[in-house]
PDB file of N, CA and C in Angstrom:
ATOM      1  N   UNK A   1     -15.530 -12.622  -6.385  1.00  0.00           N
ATOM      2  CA  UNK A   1     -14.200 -12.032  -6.332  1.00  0.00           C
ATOM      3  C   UNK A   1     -14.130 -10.899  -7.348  1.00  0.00           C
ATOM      4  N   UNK A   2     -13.629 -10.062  -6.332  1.00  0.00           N
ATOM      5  CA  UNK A   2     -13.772  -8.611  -7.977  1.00  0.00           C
ATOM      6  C   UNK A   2     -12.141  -8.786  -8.832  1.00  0.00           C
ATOM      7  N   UNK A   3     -12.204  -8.448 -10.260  1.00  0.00           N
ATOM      8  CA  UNK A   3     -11.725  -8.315 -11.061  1.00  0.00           C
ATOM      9  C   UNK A   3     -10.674  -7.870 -10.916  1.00  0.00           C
ATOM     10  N   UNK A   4      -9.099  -8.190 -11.386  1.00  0.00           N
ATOM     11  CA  UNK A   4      -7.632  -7.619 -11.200  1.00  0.00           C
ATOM     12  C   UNK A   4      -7.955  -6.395 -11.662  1.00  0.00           C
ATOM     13  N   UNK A   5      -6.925  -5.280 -11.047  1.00  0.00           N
ATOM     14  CA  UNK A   5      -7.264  -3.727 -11.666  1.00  0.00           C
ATOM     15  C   UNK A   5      -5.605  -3.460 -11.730  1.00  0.00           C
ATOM     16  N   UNK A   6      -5.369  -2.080 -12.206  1.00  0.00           N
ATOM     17  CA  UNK A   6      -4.103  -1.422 -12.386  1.00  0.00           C
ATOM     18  C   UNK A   6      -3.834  -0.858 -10.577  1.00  0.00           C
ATOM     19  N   UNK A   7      -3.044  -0.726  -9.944  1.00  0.00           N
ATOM     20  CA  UNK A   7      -2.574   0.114  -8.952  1.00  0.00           C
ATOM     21  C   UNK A   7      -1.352   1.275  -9.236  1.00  0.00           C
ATOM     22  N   UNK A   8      -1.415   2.481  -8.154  1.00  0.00           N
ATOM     23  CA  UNK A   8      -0.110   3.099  -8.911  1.00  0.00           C
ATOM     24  C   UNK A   8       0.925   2.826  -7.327  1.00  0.00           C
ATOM     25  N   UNK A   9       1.898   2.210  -7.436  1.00  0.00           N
ATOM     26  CA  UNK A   9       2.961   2.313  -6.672  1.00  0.00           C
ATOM     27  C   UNK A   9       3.534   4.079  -6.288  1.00  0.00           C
ATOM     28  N   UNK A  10       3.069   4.583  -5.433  1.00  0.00           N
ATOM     29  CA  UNK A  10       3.714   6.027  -4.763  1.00  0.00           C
ATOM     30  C   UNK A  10       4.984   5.884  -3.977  1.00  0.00           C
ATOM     31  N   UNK A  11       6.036   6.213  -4.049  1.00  0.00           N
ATOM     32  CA  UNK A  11       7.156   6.415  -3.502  1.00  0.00           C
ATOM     33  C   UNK A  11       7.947   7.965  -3.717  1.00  0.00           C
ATOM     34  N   UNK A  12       7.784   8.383  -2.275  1.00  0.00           N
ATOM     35  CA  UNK A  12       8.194   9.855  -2.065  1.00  0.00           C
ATOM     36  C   UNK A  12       9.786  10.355  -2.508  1.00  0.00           C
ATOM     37  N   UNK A  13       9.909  11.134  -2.682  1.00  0.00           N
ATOM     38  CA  UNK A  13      11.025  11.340  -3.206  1.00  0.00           C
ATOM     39  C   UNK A  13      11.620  12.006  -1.885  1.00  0.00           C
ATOM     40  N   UNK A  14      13.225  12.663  -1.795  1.00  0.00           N
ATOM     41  CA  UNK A  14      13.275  13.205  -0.133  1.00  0.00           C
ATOM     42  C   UNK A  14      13.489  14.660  -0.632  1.00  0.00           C
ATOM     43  N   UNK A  15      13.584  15.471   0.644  1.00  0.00           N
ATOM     44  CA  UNK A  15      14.191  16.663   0.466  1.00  0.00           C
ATOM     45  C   UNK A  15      14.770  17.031   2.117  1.00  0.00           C
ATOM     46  N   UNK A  16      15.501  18.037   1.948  1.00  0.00           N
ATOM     47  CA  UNK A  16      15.844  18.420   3.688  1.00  0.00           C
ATOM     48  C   UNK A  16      15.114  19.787   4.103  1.00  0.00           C
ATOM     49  N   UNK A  17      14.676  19.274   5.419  1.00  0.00           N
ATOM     50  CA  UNK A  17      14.176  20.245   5.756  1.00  0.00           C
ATOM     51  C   UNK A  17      14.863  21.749   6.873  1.00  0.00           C
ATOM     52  N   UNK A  18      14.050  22.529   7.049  1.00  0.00           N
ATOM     53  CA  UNK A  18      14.686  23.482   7.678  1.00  0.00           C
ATOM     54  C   UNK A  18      15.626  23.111   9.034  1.00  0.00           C
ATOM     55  N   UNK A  19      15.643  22.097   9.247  1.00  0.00           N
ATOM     56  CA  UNK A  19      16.762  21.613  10.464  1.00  0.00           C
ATOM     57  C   UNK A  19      18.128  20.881   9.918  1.00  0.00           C
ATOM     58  N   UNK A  20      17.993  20.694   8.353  1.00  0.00           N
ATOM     59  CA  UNK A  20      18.935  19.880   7.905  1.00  0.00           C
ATOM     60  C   UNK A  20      18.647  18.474   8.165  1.00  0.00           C
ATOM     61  N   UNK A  21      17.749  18.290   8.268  1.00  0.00           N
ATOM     62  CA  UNK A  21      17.361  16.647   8.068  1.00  0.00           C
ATOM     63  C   UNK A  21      16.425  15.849   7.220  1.00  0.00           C
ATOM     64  N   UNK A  22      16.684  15.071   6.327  1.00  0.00           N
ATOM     65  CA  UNK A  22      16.174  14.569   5.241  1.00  0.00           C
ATOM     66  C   UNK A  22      14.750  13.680   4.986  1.00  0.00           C
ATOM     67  N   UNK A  23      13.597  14.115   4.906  1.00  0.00           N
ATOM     68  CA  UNK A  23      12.540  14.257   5.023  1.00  0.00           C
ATOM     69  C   UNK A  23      12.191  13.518   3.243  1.00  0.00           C
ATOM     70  N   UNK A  24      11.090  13.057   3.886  1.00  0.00           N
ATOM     71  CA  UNK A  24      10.223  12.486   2.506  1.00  0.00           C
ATOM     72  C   UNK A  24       9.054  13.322   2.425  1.00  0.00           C
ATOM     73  N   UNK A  25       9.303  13.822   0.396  1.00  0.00           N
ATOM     74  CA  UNK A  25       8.436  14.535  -0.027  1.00  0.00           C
ATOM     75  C   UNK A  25       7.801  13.881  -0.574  1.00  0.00           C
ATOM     76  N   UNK A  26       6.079  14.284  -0.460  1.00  0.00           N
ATOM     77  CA  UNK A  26       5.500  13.502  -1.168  1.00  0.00           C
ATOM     78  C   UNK A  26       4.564  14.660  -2.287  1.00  0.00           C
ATOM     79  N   UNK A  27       4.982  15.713  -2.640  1.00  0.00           N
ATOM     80  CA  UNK A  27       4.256  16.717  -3.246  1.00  0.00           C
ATOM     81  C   UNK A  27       4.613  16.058  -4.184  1.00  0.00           C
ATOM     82  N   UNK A  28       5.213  15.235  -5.050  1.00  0.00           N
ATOM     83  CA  UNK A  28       5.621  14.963  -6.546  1.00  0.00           C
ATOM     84  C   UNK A  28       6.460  13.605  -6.350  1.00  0.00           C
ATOM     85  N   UNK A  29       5.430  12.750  -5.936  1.00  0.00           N
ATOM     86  CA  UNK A  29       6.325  11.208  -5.727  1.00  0.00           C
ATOM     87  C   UNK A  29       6.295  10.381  -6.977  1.00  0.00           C
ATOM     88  N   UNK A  30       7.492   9.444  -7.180  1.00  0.00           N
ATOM     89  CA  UNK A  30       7.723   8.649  -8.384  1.00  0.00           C
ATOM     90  C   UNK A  30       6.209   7.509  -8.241  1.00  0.00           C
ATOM     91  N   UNK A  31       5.958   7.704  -9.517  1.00  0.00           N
ATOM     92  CA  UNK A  31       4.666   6.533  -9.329  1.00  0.00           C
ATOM     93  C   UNK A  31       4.831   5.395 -10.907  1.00  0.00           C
ATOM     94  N   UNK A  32       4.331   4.738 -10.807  1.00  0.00           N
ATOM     95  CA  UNK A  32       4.608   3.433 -11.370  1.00  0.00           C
ATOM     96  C   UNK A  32       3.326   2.866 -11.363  1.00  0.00           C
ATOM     97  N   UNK A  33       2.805   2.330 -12.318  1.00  0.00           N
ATOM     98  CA  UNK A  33       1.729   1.173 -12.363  1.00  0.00           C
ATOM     99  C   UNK A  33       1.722   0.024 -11.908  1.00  0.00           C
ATOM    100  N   UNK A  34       1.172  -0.763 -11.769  1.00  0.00           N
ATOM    101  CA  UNK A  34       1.357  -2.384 -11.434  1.00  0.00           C
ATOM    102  C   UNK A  34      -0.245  -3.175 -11.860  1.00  0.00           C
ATOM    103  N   UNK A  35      -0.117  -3.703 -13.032  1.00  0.00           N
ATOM    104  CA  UNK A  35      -1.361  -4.113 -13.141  1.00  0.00           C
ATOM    105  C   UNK A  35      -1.354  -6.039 -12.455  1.00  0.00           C
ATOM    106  N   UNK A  36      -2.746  -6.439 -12.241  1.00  0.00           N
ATOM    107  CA  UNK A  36      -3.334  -7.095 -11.879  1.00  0.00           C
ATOM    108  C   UNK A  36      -3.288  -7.450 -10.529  1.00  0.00           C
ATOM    109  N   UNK A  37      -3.868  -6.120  -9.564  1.00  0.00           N
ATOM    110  CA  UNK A  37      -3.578  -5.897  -8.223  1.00  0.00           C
ATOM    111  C   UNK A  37      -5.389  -6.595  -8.357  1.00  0.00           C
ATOM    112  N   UNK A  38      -5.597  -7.317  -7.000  1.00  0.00           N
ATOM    113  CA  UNK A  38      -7.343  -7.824  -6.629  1.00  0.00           C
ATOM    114  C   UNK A  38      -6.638  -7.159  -5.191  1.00  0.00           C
ATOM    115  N   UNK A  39      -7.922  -6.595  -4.512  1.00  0.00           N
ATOM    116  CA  UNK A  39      -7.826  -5.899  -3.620  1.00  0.00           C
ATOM    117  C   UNK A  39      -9.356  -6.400  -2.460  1.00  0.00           C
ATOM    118  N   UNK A  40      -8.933  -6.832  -1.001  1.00  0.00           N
ATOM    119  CA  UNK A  40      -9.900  -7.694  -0.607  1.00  0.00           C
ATOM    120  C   UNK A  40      -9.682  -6.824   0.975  1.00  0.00           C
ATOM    121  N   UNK A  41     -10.856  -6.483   1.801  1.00  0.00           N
ATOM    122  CA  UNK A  41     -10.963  -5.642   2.636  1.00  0.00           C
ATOM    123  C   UNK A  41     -10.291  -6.558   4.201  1.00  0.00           C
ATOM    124  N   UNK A  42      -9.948  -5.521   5.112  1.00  0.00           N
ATOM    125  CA  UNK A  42      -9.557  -6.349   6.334  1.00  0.00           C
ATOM    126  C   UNK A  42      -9.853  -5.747   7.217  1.00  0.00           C
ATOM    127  N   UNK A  43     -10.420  -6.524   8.187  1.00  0.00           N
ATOM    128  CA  UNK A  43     -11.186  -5.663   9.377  1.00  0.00           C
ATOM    129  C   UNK A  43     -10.716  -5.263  10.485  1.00  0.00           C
ATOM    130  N   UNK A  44     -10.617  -3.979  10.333  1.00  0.00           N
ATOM    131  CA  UNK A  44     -10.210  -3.151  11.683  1.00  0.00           C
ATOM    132  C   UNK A  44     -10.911  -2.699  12.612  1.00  0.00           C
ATOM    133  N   UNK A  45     -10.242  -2.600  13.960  1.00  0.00           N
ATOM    134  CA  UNK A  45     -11.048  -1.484  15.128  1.00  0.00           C
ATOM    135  C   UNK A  45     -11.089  -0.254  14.843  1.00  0.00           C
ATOM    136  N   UNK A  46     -11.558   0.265  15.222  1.00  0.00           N
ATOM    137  CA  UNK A  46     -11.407   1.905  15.591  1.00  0.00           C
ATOM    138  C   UNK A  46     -10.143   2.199  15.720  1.00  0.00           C
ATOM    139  N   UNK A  47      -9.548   3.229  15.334  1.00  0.00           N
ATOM    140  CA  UNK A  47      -8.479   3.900  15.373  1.00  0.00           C
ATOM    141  C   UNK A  47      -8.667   5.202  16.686  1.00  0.00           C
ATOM    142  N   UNK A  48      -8.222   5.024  17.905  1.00  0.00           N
ATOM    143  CA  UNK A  48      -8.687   5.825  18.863  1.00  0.00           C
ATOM    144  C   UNK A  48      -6.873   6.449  18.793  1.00  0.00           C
ATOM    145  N   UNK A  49      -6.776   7.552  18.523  1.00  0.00           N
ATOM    146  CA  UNK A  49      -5.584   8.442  19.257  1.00  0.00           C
ATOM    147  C   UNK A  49      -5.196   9.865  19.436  1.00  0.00           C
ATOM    148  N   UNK A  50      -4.472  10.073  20.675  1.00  0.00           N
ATOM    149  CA  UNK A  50      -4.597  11.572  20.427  1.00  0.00           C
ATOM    150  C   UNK A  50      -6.203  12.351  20.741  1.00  0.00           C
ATOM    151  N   UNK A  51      -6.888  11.358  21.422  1.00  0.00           N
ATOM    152  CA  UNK A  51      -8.158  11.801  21.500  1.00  0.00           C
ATOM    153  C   UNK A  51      -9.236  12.217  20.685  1.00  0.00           C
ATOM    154  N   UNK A  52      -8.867  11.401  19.108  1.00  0.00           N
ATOM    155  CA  UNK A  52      -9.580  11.678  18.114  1.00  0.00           C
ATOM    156  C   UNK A  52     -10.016  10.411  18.051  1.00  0.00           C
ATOM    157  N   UNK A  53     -11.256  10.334  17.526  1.00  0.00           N
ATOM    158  CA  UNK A  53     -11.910   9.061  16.778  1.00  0.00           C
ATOM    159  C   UNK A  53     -11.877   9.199  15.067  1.00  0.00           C
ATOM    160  N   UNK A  54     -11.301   7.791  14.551  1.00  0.00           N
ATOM    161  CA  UNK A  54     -11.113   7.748  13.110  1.00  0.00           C
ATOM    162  C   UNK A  54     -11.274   6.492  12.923  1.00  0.00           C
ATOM    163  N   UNK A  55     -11.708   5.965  11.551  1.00  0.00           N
ATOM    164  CA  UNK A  55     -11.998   4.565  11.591  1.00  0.00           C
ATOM    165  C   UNK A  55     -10.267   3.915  10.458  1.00  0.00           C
ATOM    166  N   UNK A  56     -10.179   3.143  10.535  1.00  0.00           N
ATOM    167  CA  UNK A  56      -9.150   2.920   9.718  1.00  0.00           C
ATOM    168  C   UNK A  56      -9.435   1.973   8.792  1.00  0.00           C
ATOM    169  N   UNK A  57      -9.246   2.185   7.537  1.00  0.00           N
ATOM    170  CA  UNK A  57      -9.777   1.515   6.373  1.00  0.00           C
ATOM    171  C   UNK A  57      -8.638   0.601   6.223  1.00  0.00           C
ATOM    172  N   UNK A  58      -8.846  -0.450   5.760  1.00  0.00           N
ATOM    173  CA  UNK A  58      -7.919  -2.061   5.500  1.00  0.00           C
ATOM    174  C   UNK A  58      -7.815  -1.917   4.443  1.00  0.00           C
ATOM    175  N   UNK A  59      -6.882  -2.804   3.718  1.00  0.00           N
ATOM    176  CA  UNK A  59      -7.136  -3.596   2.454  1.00  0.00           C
ATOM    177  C   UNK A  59      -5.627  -4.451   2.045  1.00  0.00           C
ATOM    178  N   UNK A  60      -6.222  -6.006   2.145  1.00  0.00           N
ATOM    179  CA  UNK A  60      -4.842  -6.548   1.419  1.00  0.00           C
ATOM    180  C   UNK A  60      -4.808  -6.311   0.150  1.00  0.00           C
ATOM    181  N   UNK A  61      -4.108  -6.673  -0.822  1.00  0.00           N
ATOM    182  CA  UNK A  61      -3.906  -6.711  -2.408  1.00  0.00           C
ATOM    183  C   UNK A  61      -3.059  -7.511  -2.865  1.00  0.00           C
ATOM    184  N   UNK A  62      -3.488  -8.217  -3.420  1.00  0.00           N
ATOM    185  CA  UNK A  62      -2.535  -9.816  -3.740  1.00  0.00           C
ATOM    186  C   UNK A  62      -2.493  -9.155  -5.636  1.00  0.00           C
ATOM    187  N   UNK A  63      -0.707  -9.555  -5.661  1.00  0.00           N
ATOM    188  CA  UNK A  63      -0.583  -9.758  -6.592  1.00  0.00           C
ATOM    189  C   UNK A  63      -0.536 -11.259  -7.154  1.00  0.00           C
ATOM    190  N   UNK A  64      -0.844 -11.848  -8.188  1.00  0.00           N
ATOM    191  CA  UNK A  64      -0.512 -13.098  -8.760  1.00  0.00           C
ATOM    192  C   UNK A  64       0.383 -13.161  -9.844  1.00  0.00           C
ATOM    193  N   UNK A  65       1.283 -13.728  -9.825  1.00  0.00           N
ATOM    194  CA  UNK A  65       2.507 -13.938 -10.642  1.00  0.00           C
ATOM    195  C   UNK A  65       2.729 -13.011 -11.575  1.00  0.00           C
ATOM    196  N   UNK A  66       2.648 -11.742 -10.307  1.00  0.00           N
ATOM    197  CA  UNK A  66       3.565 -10.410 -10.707  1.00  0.00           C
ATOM    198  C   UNK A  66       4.857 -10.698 -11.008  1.00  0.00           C
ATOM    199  N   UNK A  67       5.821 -11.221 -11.111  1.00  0.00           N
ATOM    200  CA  UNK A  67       7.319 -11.191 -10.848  1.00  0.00           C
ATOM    201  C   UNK A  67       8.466 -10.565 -10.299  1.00  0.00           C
ATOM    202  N   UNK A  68       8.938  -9.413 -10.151  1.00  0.00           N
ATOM    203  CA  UNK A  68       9.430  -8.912  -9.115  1.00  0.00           C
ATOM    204  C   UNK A  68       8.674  -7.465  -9.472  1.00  0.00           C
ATOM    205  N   UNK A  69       8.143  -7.699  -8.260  1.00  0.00           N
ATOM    206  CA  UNK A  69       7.373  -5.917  -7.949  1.00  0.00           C
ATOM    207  C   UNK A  69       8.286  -4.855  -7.092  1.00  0.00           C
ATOM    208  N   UNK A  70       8.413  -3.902  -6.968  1.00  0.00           N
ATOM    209  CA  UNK A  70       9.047  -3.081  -6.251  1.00  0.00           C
ATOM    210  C   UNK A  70       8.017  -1.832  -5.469  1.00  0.00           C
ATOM    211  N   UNK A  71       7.625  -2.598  -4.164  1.00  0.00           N
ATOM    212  CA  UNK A  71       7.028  -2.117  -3.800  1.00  0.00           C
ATOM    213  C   UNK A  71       7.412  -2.102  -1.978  1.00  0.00           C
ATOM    214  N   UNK A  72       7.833  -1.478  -0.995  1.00  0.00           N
ATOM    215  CA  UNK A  72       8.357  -1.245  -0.169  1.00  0.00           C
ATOM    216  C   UNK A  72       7.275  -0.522   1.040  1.00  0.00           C
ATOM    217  N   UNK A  73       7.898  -1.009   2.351  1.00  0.00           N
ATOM    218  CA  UNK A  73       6.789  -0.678   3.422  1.00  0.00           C
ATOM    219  C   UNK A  73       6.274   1.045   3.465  1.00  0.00           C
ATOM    220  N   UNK A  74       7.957   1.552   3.005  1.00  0.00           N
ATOM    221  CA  UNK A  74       7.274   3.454   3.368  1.00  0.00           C
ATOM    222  C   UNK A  74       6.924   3.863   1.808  1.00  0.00           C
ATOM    223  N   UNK A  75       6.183   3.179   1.158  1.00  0.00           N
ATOM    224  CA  UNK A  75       5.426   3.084  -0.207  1.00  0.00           C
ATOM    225  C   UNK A  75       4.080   3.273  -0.045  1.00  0.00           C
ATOM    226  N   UNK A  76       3.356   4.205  -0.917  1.00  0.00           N
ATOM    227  CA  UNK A  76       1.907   4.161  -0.713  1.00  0.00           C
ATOM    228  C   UNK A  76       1.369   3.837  -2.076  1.00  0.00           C
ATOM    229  N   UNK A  77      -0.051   3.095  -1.961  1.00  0.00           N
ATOM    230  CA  UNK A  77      -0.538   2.771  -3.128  1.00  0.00           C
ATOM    231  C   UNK A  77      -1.989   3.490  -3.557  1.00  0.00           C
ATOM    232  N   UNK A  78      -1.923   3.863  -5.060  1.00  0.00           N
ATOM    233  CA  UNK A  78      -3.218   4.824  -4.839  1.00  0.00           C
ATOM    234  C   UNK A  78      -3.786   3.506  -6.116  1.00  0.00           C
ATOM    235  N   UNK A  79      -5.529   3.592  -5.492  1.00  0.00           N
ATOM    236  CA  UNK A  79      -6.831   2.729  -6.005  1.00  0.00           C
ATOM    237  C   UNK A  79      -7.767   3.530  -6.002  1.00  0.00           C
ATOM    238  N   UNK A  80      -8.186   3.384  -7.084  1.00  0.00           N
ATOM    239  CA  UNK A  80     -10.102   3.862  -7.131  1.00  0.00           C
ATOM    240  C   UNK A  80      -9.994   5.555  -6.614  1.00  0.00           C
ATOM    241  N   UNK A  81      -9.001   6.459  -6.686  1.00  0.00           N
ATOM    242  CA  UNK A  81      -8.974   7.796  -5.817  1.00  0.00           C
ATOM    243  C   UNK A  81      -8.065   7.772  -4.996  1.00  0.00           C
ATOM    244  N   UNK A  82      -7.822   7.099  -3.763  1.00  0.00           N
ATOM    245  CA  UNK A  82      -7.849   7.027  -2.652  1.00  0.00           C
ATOM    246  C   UNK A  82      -6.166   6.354  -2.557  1.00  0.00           C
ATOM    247  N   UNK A  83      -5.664   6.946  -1.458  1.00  0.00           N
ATOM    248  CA  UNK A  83      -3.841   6.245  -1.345  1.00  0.00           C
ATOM    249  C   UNK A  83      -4.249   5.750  -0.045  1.00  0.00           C
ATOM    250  N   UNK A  84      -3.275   4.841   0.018  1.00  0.00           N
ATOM    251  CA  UNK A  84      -3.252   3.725   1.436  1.00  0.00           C
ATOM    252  C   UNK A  84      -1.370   3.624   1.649  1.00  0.00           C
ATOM    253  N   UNK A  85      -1.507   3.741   2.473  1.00  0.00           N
ATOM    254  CA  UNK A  85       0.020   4.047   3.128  1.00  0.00           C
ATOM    255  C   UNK A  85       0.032   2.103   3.256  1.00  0.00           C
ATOM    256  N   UNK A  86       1.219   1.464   2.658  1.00  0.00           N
ATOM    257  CA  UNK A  86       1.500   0.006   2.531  1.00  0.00           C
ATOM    258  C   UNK A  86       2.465   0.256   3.811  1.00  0.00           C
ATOM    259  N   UNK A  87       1.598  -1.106   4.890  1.00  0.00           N
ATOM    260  CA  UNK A  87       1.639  -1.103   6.058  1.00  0.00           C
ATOM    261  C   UNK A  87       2.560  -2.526   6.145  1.00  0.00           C
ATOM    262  N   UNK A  88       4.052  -2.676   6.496  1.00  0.00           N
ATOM    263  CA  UNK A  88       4.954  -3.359   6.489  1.00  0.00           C
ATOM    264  C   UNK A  88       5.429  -4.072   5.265  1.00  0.00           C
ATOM    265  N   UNK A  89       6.165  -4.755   5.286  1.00  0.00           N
ATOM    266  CA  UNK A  89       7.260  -4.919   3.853  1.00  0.00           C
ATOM    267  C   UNK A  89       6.066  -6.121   3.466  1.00  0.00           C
ATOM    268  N   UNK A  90       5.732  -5.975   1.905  1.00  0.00           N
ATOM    269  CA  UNK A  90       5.243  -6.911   1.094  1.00  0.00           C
ATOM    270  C   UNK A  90       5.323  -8.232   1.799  1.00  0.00           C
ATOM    271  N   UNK A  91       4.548  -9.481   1.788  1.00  0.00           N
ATOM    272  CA  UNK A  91       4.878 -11.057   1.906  1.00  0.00           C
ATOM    273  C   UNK A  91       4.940 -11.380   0.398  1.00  0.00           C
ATOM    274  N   UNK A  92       5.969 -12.262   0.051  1.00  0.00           N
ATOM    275  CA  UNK A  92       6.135 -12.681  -1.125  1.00  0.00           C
ATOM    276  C   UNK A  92       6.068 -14.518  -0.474  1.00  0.00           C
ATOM    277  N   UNK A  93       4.807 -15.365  -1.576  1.00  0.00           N
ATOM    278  CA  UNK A  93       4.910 -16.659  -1.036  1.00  0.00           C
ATOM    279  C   UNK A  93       4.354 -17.793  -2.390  1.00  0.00           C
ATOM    280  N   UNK A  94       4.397 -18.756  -1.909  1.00  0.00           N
ATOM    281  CA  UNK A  94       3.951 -19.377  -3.500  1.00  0.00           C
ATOM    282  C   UNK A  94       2.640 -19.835  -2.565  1.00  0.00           C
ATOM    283  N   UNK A  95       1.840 -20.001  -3.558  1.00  0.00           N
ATOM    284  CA  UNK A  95       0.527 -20.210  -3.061  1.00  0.00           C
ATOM    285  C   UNK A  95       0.410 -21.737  -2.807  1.00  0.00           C
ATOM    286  N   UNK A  96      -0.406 -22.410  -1.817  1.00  0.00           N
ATOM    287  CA  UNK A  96       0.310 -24.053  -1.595  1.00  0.00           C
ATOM    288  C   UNK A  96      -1.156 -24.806  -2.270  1.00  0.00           C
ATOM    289  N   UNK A  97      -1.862 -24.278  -3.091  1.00  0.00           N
ATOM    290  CA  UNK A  97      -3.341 -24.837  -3.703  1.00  0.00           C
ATOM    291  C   UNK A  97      -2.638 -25.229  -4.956  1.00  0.00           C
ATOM    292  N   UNK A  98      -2.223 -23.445  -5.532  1.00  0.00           N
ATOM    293  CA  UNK A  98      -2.066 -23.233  -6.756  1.00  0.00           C
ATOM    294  C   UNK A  98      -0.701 -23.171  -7.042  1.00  0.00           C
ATOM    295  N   UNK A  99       0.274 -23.214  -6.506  1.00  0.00           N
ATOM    296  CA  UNK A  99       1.535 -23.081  -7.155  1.00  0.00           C
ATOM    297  C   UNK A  99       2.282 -22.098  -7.522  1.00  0.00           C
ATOM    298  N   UNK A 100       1.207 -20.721  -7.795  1.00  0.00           N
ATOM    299  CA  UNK A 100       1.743 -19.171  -8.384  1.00  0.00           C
ATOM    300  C   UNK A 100       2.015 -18.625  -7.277  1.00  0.00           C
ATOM    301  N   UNK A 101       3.062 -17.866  -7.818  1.00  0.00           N
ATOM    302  CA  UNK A 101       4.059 -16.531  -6.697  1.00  0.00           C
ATOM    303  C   UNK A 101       2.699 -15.628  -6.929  1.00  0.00           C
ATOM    304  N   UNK A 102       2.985 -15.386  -4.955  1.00  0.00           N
ATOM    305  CA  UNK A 102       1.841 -14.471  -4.619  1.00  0.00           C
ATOM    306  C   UNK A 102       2.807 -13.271  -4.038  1.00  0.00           C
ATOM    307  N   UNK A 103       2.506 -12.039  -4.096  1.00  0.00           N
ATOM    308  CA  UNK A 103       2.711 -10.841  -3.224  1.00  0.00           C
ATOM    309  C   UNK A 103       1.560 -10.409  -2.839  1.00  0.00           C
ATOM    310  N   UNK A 104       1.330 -10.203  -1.540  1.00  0.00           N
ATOM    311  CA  UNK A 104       0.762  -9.727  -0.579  1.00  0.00           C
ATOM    312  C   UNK A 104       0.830  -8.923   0.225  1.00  0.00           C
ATOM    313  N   UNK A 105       0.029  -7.511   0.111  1.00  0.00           N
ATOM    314  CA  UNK A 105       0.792  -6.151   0.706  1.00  0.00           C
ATOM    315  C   UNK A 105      -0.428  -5.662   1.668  1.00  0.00           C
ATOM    316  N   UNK A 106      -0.443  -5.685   2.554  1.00  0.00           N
ATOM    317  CA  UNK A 106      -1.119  -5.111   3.713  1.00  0.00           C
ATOM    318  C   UNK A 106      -1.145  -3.447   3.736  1.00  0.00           C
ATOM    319  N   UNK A 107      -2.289  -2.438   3.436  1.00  0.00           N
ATOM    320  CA  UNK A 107      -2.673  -1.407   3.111  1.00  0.00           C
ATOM    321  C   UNK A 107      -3.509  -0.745   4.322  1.00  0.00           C
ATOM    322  N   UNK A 108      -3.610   0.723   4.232  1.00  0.00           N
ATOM    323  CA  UNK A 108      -4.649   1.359   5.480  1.00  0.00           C
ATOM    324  C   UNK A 108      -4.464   2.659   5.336  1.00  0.00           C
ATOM    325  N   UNK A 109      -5.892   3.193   5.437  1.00  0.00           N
ATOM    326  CA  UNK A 109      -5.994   4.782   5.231  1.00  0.00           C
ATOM    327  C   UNK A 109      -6.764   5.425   6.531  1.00  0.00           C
ATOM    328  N   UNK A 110      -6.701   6.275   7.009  1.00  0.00           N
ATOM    329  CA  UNK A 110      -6.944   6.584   8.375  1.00  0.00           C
ATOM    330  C   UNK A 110      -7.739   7.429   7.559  1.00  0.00           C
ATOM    331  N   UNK A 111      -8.952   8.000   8.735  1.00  0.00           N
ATOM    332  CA  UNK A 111      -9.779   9.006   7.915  1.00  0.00           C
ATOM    333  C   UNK A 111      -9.934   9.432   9.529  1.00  0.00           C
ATOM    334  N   UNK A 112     -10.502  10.685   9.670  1.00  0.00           N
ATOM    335  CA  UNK A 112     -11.497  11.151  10.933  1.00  0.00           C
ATOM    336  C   UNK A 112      -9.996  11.849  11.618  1.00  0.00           C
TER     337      UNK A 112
END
């Protein structure tokens, strides 16, 4: 099992765009740390759309008795370089082995 690391919580800030409608910027999004993110891979198909081939990169990330995290589905998280657009609202659960509050955030970066 690899080692808890720091993550940065990305959340876009908005602006409006030339139609008058309120758009998320992400040139200068609020970011936030969150340490003791473990980050464990999940296996995807191919990402076929639009007639492009791209593979789509996984990754859950369990927090362990983070306490209240603020971390939201149109939230992206950046690791090791790389941001992953957090793919539906966090699971928050107690673990039924161990007893500790788990958050569990389902992650994915499209490439190609």
């Amino acid at each position: 099992m690899n080692q808890p690391t720091t993550v940065q919580r990305l959340r876009a800030t908005t602006t409006v765009d030339r139609h008058g409608d309120t758009v998320d910027d992400w040139t200068s999004p609020d970011i936030v740390d969150i340490d003791g993110a473990v980050w464990a891979p999940i296996q995807n198909p191919e990402a076929n759309e639009l007639g492009r081939q791209g593979v789509v990169v996984g990754w859950a990330v369990y927090l362990i008795d983070a306490g209240v995290v603020d971390v939201a589905a149109r939230d992206r998280l950046r690791w090791d370089g790389n941001d992953y657009h957090v793919d539906g609202e966090p699971a928050r659960y107690r673990h039924p082995f161990t007893g500790r509050d788990v958050v569990e955030i389902t992650t994915r970066r499209v490439e190609g």
